[in-house]
Protein backbone atom coordinates (compact mmCIF):
# COMPACT_ATOMS: atom_id res chain seq x y z
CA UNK A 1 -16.56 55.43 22.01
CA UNK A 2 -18.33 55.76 18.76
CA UNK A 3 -16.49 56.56 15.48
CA UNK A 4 -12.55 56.93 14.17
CA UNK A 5 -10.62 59.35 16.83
CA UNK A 6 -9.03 62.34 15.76
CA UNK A 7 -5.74 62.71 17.07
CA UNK A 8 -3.83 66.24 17.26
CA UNK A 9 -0.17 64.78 16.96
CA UNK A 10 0.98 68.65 17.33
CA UNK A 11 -0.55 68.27 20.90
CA UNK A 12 1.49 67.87 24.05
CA UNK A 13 -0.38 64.77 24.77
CA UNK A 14 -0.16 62.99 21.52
CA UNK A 15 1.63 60.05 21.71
CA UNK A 16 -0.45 58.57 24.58
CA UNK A 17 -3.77 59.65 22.88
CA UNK A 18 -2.68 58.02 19.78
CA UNK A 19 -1.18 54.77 21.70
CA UNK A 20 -5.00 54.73 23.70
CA UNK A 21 -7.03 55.16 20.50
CA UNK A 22 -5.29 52.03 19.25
CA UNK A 23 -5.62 49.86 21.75
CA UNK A 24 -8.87 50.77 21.88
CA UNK A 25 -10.54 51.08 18.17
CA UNK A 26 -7.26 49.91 16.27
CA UNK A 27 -6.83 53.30 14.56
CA UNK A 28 -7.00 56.79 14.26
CA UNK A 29 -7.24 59.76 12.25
CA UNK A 30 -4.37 62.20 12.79
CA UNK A 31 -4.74 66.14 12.36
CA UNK A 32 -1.99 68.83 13.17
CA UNK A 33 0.76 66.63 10.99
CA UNK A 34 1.01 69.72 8.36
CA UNK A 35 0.68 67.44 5.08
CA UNK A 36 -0.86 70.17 2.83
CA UNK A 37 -4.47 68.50 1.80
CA UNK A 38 -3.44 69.25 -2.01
CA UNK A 39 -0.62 66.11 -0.97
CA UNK A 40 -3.41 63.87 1.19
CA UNK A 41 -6.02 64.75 -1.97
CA UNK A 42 -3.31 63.30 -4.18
CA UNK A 43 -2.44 60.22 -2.42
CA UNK A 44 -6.16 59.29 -1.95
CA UNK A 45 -6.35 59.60 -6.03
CA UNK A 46 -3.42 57.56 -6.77
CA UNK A 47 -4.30 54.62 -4.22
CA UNK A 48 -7.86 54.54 -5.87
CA UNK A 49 -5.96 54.56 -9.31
CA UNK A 50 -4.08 51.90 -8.88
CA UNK A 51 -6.69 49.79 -7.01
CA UNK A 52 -9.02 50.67 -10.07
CA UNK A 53 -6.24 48.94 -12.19
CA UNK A 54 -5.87 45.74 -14.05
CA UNK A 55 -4.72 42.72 -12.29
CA UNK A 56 -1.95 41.87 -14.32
CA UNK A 57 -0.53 46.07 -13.42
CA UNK A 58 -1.06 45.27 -9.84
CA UNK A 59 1.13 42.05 -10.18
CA UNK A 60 3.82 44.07 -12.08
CA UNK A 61 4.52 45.40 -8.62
CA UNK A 62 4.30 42.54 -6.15
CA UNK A 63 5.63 42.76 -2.97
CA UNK A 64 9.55 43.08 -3.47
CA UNK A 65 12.91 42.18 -0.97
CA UNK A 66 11.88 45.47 1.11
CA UNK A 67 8.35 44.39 1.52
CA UNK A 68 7.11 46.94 -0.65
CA UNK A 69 4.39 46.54 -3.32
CA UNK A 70 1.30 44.66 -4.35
CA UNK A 71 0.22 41.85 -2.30
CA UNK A 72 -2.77 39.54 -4.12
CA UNK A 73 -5.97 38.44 -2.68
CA UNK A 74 -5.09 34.78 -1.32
CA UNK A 75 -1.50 35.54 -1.03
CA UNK A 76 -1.29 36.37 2.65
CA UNK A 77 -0.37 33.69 5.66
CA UNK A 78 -1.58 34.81 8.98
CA UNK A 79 -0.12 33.25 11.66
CA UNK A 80 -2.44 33.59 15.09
CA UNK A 81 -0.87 30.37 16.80
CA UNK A 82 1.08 27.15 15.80
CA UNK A 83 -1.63 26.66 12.34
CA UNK A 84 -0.35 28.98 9.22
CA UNK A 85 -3.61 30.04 7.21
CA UNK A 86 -4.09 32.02 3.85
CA UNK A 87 -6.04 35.11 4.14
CA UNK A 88 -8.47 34.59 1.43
CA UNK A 89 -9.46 38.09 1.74
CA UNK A 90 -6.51 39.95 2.17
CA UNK A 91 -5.34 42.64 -0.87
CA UNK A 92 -3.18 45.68 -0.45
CA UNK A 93 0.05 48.03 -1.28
CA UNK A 94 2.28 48.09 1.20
CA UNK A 95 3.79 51.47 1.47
CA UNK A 96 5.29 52.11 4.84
CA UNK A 97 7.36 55.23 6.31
CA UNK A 98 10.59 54.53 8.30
CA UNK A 99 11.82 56.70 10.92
CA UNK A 100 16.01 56.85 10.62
C-alpha cells in the first residue's frame, strides 16, 4: 500500500477497514463523517495558531488532571519495556473525543 487510506466511516464495512488500515499504516483519513469542511478548515487554523505561538502561551495550557493540554518537547516518558525514557522529540495538544 502506498499513501494515507481513505476510509468511508458511512460505509457498511467501516469499522474493519478502519481497524485494517491501522494495523497496517497506523492511520487513516476518514470521509463520510459529515463535519462541514468550514469546521475541519477551522480546526486546521487554530492548531497551526497555537503551534505558531509563544512558548510561554503553550505552557499556560499544559497538560491538566484530564490529560488535556500542552505537552513540551522533552516532557514525554515512553515506556516500551522495563527502561522509562524521555521523548526528546515529542510536542503536542492533546485534545481527545470520548464516546459516553
Amino acid at each position: 500500500m502506498s499513501g494515507i487510506p481513505i476510509v468511508d466511516i458511512s460505509a457498511n464495512n467501516a469499522s474493519a477497514t478502519l481497524g485494517d488500515a491501522l494495523e497496517r499504516v497506523g492511520f487513516a483519513y476518514l470521509s463520510g463523517h459529515g463535519v462541514p469542511q468550514d469546521v475541519i478548515d477551522d480546526a486546521f487554523a487554530a492548531s497551526r495558531a497555537f503551534h505558531d505561538s509563544s512558548l510561554e502561551q503553550k505552557r499556560s495550557l499544559s497538560i491538566n488532571a484530564f490529560h488535556r493540554g500542552y505537552m513540551g518537547m522533552a516532557t514525554s516518558t515512553l515506556v516500551t519495556s522495563s527502561v522509562a525514557r524521555v521523548n526528546a522529540l515529542a510536542r503536542s495538544f492533546s485534545i481527545t473525543s470520548q464516546l459516553v
